[in-house]
Protein backbone atom coordinates (compact mmCIF):
# COMPACT_ATOMS: atom_id res chain seq x y z
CA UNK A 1 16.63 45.78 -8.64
CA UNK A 2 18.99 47.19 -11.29
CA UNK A 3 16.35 48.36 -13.55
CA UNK A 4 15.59 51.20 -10.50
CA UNK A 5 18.70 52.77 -10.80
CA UNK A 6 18.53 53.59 -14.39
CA UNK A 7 15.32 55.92 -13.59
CA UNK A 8 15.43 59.62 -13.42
CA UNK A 9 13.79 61.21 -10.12
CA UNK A 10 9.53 60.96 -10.85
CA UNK A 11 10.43 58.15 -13.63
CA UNK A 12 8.25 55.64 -14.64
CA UNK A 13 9.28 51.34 -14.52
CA UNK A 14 7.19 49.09 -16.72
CA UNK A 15 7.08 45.50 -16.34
CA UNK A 16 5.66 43.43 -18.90
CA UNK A 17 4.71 40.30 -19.37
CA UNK A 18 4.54 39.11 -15.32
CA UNK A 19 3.99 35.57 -14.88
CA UNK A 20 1.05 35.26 -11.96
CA UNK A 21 3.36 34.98 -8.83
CA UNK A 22 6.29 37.06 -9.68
CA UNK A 23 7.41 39.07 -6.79
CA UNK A 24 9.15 42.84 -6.93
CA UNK A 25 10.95 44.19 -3.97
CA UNK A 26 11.98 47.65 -4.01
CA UNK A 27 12.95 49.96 -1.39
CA UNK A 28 10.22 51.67 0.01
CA UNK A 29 11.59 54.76 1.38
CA UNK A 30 14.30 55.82 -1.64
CA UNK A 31 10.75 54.84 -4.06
CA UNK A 32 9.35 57.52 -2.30
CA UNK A 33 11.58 59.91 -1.78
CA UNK A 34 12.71 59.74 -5.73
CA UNK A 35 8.59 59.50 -6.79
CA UNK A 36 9.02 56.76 -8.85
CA UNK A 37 6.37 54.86 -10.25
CA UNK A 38 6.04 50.78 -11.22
CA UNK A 39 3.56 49.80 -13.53
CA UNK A 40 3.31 46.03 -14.66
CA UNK A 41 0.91 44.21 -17.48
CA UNK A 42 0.17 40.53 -17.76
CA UNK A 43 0.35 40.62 -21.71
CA UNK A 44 4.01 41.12 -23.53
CA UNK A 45 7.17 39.19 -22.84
CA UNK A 46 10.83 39.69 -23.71
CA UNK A 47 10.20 39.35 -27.52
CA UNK A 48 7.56 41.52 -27.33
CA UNK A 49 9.89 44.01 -25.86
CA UNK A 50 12.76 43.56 -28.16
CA UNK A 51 10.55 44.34 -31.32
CA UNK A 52 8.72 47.35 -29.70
CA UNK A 53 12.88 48.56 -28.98
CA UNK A 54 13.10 47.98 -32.90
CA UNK A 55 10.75 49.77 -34.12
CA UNK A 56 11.75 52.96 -32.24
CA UNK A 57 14.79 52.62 -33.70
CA UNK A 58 13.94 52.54 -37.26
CA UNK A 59 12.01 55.88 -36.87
CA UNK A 60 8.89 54.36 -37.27
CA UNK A 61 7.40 54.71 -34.08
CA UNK A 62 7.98 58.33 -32.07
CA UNK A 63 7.28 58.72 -28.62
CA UNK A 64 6.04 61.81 -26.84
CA UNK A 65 8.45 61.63 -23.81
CA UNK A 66 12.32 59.65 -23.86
CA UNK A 67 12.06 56.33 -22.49
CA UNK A 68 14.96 53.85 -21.71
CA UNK A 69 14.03 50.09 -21.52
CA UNK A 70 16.03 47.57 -19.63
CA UNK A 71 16.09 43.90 -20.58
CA UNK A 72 16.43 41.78 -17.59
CA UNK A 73 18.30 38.63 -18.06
CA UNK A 74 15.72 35.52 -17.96
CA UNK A 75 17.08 34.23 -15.41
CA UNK A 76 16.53 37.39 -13.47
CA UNK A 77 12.92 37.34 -14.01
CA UNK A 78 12.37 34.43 -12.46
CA UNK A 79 9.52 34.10 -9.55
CA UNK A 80 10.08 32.87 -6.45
């Protein structure tokens, strides 16, 4: 998963909008060893994501800690 390597050591993935079967695989050991954490939610999808992105940009949101957001392609976030 690309979205992985973009994480600092101890950083944090989110996953929104998961459709019920959607499967993650990540490897176990490096996950570990780098303390990363995945946390998913049913509710939000790509739009969701792209207007959340927005407003941070426009200043009209701050956040307490820096946070990078990957976009998967759609086709990437398919289940199997």
């Amino acid at each position: 998963m690309q979205a992985r390597d973009y994480l600092r050591d101890r950083g944090t993935m989110a996953i929104l909008g998961l459709p019920p079967h959607a499967k993650l695989t990540l490897p176990i050991l490096e996950t570990m060893l780098r303390g990363l954490r995945v946390i998913g939610c049913f509710v939000g999808n790509r739009q969701d994501a792209v207007e959340a992105l927005a407003l941070h940009a426009s200043g009209r949101v701050r956040v307490s800690l820096p946070l990078l957001f990957v976009l998967l392609p759609p086709a990437a976030a398919k289940t199997s």
